[in-house]
PDB file of N, CA and C in Angstrom:
ATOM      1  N   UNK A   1       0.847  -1.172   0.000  1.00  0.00           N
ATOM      2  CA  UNK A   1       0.000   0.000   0.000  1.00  0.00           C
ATOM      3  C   UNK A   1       0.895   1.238   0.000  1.00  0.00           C
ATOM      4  N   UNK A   2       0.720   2.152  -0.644  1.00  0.00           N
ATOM      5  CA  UNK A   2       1.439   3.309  -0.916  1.00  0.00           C
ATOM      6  C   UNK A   2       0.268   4.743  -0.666  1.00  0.00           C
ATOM      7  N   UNK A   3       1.752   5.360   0.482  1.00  0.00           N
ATOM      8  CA  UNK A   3       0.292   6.108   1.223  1.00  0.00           C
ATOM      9  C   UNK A   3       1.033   7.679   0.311  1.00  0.00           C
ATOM     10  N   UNK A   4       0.125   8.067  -0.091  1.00  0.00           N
ATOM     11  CA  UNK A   4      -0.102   8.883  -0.666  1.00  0.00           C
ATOM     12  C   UNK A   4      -0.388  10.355  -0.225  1.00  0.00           C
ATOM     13  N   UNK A   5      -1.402  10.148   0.983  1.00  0.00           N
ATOM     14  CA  UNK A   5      -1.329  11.859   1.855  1.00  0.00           C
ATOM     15  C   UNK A   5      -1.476  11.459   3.185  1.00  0.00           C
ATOM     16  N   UNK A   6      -1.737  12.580   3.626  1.00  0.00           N
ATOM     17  CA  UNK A   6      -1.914  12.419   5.164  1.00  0.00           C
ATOM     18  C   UNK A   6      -2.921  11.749   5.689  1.00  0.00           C
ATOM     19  N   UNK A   7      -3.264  10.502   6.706  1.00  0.00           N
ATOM     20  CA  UNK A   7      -4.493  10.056   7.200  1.00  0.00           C
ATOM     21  C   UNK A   7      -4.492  10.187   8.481  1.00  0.00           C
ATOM     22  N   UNK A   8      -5.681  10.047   9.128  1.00  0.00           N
ATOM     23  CA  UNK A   8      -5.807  10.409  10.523  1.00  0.00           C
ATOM     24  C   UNK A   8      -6.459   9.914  11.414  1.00  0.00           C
ATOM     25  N   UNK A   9      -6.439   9.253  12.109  1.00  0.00           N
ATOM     26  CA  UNK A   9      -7.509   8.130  13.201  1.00  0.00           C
ATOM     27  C   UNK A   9      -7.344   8.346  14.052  1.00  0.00           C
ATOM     28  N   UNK A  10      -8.427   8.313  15.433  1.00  0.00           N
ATOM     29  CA  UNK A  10      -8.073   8.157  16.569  1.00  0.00           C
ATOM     30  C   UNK A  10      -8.705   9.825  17.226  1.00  0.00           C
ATOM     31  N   UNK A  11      -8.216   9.281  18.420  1.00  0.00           N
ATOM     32  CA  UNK A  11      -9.090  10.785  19.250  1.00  0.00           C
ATOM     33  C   UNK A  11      -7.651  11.347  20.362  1.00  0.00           C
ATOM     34  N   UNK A  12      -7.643  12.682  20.883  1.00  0.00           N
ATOM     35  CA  UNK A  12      -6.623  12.232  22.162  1.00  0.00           C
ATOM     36  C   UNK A  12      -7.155  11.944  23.820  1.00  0.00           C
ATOM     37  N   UNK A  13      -8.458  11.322  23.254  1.00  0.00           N
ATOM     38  CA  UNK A  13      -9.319  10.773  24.908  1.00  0.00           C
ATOM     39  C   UNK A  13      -8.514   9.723  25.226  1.00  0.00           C
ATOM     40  N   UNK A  14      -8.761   9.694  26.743  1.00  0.00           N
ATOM     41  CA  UNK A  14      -8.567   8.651  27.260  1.00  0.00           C
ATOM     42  C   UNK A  14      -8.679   7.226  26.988  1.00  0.00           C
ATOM     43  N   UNK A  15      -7.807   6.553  26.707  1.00  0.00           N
ATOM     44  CA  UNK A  15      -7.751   5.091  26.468  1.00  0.00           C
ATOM     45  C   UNK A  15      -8.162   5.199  25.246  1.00  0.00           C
ATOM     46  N   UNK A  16      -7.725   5.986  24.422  1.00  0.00           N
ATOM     47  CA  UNK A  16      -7.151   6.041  22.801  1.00  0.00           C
ATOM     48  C   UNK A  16      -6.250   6.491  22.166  1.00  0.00           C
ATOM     49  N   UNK A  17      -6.198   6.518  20.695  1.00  0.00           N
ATOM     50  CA  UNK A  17      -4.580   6.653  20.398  1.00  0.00           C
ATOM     51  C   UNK A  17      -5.118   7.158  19.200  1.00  0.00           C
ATOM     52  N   UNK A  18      -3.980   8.183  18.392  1.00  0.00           N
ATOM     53  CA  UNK A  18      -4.254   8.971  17.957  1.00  0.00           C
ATOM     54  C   UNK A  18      -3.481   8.622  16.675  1.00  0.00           C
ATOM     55  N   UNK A  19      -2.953   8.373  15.415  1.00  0.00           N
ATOM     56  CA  UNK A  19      -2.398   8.071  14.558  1.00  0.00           C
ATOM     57  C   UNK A  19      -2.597   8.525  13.517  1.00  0.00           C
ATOM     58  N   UNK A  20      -1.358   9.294  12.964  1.00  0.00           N
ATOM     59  CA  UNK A  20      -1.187  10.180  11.743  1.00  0.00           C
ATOM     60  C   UNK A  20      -0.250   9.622  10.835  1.00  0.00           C
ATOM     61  N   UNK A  21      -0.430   9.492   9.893  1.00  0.00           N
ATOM     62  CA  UNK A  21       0.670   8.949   8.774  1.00  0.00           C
ATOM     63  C   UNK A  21       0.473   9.570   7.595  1.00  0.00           C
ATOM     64  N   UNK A  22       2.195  10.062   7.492  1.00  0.00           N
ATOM     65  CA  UNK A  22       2.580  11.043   6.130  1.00  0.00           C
ATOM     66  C   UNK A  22       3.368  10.363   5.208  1.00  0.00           C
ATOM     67  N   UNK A  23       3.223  10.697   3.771  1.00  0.00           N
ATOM     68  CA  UNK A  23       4.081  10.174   2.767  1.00  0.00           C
ATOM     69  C   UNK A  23       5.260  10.205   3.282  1.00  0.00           C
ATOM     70  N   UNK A  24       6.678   9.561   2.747  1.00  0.00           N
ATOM     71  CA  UNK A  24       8.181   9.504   3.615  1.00  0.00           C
ATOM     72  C   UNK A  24       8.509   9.227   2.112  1.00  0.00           C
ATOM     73  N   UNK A  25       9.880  10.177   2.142  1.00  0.00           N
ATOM     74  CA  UNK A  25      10.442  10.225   0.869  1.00  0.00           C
ATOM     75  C   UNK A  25      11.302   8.829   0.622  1.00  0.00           C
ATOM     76  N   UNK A  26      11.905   8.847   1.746  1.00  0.00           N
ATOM     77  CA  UNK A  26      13.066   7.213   1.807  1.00  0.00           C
ATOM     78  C   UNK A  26      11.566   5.801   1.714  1.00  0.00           C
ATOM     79  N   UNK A  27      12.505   4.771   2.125  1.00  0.00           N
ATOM     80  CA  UNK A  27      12.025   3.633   1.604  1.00  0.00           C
ATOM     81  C   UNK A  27      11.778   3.100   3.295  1.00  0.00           C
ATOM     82  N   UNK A  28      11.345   3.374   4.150  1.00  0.00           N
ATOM     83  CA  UNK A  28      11.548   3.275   5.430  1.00  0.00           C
ATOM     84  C   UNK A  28      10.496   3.700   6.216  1.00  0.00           C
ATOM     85  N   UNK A  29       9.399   2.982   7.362  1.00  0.00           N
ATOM     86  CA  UNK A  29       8.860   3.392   8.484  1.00  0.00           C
ATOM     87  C   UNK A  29       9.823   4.513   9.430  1.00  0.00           C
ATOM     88  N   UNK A  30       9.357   5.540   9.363  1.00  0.00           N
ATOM     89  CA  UNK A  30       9.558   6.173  10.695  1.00  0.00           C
ATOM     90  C   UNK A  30       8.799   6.377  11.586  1.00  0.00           C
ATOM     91  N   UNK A  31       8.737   5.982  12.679  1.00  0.00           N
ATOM     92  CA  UNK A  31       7.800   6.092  13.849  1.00  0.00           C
ATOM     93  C   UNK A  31       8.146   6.778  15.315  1.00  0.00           C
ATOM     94  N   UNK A  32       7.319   7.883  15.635  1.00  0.00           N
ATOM     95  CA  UNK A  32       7.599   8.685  16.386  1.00  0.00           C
ATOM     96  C   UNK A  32       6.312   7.852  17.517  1.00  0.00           C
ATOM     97  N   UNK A  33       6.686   8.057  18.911  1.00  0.00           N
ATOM     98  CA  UNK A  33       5.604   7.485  19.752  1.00  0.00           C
ATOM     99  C   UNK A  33       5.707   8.507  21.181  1.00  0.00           C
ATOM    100  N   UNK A  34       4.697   8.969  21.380  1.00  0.00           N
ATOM    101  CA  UNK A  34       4.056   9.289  22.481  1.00  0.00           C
ATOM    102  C   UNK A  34       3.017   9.288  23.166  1.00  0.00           C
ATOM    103  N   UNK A  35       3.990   8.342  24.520  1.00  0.00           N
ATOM    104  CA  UNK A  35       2.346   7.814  25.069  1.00  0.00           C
ATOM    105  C   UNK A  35       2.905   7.835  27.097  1.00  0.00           C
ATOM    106  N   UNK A  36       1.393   8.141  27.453  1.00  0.00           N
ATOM    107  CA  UNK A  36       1.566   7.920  28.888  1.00  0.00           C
ATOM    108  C   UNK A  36       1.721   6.701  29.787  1.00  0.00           C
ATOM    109  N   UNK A  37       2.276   5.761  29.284  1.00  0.00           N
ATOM    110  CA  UNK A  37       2.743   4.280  29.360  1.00  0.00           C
ATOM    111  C   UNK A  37       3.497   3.973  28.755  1.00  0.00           C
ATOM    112  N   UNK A  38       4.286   4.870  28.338  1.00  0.00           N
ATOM    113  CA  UNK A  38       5.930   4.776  27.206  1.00  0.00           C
ATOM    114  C   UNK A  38       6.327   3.934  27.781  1.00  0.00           C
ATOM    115  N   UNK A  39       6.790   3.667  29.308  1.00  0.00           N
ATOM    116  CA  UNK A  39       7.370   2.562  30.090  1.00  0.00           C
ATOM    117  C   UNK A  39       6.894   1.706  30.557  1.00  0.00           C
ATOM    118  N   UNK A  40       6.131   1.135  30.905  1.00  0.00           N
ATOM    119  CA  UNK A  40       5.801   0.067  30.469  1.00  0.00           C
ATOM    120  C   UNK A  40       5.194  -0.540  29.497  1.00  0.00           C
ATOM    121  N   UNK A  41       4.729   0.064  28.373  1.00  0.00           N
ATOM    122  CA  UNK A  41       4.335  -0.336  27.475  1.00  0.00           C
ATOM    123  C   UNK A  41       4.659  -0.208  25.787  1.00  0.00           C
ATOM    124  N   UNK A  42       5.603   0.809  25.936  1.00  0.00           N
ATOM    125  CA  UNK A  42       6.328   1.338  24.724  1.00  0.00           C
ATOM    126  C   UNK A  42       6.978   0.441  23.717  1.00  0.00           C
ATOM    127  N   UNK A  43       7.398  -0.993  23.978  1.00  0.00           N
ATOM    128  CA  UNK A  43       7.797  -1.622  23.076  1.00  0.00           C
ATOM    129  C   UNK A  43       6.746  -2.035  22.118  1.00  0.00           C
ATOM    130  N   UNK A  44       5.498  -2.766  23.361  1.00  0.00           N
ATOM    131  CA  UNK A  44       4.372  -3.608  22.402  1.00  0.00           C
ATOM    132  C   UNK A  44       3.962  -2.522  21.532  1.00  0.00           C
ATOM    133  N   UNK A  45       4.011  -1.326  21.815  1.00  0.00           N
ATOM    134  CA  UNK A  45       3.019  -0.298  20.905  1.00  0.00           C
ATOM    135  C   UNK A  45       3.648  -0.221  19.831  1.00  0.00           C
ATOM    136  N   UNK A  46       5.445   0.077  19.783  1.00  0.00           N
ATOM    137  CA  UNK A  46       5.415  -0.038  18.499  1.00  0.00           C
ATOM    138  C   UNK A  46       5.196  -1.395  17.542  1.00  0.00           C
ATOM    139  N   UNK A  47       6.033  -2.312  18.481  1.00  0.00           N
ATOM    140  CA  UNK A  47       5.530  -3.795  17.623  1.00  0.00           C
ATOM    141  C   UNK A  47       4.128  -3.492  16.784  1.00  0.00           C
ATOM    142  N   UNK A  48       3.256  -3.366  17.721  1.00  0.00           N
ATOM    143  CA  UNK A  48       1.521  -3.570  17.353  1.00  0.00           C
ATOM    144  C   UNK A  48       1.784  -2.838  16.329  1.00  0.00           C
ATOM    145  N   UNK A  49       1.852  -1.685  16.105  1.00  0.00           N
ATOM    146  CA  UNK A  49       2.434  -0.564  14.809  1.00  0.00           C
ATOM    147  C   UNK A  49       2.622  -1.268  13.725  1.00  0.00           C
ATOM    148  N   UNK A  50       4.130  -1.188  13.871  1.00  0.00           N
ATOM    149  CA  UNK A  50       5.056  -1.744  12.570  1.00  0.00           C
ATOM    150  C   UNK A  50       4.347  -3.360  12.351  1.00  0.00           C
ATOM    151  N   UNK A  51       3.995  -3.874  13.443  1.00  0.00           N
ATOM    152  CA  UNK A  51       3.347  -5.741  12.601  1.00  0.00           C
ATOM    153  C   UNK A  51       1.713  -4.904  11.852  1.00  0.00           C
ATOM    154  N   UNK A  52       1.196  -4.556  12.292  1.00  0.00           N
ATOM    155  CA  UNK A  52       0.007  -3.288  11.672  1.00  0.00           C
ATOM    156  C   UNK A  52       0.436  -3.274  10.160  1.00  0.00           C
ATOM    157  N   UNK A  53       1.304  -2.138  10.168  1.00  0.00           N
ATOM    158  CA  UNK A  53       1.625  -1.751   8.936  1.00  0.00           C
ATOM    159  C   UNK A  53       1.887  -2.618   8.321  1.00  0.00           C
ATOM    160  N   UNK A  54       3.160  -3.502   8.329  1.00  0.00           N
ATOM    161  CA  UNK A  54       3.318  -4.500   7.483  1.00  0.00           C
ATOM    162  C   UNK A  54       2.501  -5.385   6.730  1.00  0.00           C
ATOM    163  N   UNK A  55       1.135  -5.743   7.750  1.00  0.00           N
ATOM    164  CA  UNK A  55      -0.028  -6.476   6.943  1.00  0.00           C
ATOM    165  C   UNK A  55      -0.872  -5.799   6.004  1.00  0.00           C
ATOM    166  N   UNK A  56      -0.482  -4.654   6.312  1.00  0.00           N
ATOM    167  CA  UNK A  56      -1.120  -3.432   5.444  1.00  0.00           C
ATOM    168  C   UNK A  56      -0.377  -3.104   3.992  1.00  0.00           C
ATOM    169  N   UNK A  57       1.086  -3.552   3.821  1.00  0.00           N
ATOM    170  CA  UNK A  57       1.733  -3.469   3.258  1.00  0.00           C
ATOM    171  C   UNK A  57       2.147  -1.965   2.862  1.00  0.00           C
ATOM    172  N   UNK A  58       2.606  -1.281   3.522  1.00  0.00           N
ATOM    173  CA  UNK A  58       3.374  -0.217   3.987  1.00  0.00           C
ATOM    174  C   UNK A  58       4.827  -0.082   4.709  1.00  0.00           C
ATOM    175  N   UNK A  59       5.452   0.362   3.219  1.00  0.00           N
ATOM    176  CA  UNK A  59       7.004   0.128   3.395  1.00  0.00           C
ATOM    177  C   UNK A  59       7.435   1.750   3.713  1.00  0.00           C
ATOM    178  N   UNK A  60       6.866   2.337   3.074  1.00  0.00           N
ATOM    179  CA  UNK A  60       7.434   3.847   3.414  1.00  0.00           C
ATOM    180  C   UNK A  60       6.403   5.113   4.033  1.00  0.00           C
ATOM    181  N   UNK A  61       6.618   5.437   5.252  1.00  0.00           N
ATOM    182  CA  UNK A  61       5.723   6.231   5.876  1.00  0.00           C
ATOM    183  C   UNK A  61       6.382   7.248   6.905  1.00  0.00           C
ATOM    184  N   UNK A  62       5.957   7.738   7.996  1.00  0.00           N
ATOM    185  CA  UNK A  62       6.038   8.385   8.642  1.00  0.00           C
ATOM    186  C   UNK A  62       4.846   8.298   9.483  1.00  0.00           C
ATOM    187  N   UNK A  63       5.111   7.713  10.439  1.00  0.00           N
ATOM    188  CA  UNK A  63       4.291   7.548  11.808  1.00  0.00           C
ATOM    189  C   UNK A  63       3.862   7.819  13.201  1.00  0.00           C
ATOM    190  N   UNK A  64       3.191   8.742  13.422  1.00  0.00           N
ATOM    191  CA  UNK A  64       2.979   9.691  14.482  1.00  0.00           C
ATOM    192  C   UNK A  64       2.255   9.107  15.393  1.00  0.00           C
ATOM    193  N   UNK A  65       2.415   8.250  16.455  1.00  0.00           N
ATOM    194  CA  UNK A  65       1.446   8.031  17.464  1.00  0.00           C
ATOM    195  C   UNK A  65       1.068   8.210  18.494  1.00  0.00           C
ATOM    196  N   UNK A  66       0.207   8.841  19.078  1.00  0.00           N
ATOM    197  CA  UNK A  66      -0.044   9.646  20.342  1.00  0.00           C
ATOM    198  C   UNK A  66      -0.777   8.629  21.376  1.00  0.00           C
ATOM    199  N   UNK A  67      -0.407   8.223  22.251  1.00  0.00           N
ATOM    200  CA  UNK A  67      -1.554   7.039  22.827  1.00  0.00           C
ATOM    201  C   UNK A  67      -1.835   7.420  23.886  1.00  0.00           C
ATOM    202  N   UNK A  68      -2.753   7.061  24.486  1.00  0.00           N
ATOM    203  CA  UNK A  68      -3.407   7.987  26.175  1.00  0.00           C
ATOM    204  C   UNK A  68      -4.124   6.199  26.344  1.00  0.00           C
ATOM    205  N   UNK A  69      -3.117   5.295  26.529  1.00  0.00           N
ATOM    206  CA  UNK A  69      -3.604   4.293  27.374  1.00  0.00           C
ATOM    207  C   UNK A  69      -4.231   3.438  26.360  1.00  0.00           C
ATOM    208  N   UNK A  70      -4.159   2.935  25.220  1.00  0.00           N
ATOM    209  CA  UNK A  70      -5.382   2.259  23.861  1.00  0.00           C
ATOM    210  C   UNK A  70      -4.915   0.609  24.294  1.00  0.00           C
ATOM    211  N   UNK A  71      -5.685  -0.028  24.083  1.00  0.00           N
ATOM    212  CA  UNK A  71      -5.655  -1.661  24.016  1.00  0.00           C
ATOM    213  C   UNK A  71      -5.065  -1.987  22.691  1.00  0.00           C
ATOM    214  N   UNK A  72      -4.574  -2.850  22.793  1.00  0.00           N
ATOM    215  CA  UNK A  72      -4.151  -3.022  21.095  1.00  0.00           C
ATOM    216  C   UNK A  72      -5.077  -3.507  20.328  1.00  0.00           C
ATOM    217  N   UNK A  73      -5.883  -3.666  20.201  1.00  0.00           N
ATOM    218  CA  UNK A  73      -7.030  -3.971  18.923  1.00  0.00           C
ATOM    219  C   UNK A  73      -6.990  -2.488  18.753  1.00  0.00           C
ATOM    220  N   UNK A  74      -7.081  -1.116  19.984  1.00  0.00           N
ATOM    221  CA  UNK A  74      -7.709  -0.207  19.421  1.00  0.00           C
ATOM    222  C   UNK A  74      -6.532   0.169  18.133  1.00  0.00           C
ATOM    223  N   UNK A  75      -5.367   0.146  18.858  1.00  0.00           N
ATOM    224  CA  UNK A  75      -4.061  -0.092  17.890  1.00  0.00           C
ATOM    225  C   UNK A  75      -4.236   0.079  16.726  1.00  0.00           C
ATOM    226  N   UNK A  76      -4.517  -1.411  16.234  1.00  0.00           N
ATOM    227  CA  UNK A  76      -4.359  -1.782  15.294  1.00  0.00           C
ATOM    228  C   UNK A  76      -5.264  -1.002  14.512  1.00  0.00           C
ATOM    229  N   UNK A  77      -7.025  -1.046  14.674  1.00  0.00           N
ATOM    230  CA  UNK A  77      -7.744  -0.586  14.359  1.00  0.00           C
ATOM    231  C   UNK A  77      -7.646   1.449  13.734  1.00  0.00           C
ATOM    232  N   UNK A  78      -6.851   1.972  14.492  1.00  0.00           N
ATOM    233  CA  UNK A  78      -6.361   3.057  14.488  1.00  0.00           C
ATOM    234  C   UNK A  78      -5.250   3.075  13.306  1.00  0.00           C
ATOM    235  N   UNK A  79      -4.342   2.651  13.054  1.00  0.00           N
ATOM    236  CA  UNK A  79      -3.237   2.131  12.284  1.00  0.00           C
ATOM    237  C   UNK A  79      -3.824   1.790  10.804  1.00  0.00           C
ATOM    238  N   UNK A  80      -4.597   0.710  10.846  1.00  0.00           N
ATOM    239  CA  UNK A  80      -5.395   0.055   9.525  1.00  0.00           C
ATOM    240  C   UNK A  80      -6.032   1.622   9.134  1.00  0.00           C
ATOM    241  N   UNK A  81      -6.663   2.194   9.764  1.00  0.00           N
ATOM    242  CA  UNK A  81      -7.765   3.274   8.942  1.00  0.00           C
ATOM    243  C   UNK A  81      -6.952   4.280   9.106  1.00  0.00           C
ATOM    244  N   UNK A  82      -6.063   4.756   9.352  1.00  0.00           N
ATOM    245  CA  UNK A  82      -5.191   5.904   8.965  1.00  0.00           C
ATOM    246  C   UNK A  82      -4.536   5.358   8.051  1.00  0.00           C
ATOM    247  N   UNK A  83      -3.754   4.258   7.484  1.00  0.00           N
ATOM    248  CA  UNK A  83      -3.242   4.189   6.452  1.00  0.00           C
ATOM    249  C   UNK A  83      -4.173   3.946   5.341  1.00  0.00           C
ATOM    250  N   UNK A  84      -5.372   3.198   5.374  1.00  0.00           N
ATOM    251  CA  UNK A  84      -6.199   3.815   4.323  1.00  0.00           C
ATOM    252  C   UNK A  84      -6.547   4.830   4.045  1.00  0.00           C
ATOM    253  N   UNK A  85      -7.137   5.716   4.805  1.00  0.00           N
ATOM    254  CA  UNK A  85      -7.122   6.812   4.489  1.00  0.00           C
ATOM    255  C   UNK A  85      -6.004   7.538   4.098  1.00  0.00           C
ATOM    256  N   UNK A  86      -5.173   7.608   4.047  1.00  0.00           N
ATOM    257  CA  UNK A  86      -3.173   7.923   3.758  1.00  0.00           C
ATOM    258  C   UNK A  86      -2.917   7.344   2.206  1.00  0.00           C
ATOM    259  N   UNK A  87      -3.957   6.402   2.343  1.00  0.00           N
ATOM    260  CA  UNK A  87      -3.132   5.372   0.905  1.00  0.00           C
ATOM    261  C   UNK A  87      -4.367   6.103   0.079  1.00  0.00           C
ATOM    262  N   UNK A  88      -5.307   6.922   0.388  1.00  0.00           N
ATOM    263  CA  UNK A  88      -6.718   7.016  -0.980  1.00  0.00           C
ATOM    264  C   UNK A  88      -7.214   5.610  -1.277  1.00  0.00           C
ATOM    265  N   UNK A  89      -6.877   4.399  -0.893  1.00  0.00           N
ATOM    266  CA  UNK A  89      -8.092   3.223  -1.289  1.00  0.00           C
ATOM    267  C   UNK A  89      -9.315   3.248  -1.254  1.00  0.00           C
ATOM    268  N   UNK A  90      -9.903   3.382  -2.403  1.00  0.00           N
ATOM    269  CA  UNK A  90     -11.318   3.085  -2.400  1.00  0.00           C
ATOM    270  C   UNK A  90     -11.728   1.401  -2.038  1.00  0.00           C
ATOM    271  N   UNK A  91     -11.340   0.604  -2.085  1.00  0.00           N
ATOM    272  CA  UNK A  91     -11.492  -1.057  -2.142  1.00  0.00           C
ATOM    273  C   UNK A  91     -11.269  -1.383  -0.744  1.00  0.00           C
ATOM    274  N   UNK A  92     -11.978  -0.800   0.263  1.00  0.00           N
ATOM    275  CA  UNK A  92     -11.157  -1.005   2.127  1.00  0.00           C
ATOM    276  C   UNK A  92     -12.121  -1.991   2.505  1.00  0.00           C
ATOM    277  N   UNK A  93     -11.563  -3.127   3.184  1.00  0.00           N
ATOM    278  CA  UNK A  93     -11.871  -4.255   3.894  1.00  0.00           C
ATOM    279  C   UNK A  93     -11.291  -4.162   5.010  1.00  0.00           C
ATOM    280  N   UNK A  94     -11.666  -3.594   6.040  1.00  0.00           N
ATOM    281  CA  UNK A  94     -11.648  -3.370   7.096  1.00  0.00           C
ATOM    282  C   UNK A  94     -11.156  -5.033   7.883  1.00  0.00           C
ATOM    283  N   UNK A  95     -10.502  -4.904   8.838  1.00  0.00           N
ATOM    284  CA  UNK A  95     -10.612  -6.000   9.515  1.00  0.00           C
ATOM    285  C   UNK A  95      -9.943  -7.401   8.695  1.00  0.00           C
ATOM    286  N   UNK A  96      -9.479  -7.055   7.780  1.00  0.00           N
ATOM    287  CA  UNK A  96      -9.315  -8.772   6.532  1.00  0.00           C
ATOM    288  C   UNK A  96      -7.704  -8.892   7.455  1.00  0.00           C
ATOM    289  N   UNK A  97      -7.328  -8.088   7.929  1.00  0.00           N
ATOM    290  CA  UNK A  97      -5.835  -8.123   8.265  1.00  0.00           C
ATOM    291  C   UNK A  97      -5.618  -9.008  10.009  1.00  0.00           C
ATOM    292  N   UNK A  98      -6.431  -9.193  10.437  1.00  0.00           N
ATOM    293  CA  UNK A  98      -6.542  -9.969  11.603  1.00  0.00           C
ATOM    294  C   UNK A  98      -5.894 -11.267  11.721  1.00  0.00           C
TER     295      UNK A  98
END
């Protein structure tokens, strides 16, 4: 999937996460993360992320994630519809990536 503009999911309420993804000129995820559980929880979030993206097939991006506490389904769920929306797909199957 080739993301094309900016997409945007997520809220900055409580026990959600906020996810922005911009075109990236290189060939490379960059992922920026801020969250109020950076420590203890900062690894799985990006994992959940980058394994996210990958099923999404998204090699080059720029990844902004703001989290205020999200479960990882919300994660993922957040992740999947910002990069559609990012990529312009009209053809979205929500959920096929599970």
């Amino acid at each position: 999937m080739k993301i094309k503009k900016r997409g945007i999911a997520g809220t900055l309420e409580s026990s959600d996460v906020m996810v922005v993804i911009n075109p990236h000129d290189s060939q490379e995820i960059k992922l920026i993360v801020q969250s109020k559980v950076e420590k203890q929880f900062g690894s799985s979030i990006r994992k959940t992320v980058k394994d996210t993206l990958e099923k999404c097939g998204v090699v080059s991006a720029v990844v902004d994630v703001r989290d205020q506490g999200a479960l990882d389904c919300v994660i993922k769920a957040r992740v999947e519809a910002a990069a559609y929306r990012a990529s312009d797909e009209k053809n979205v199957k929500f959920g096929d990536l599970s």
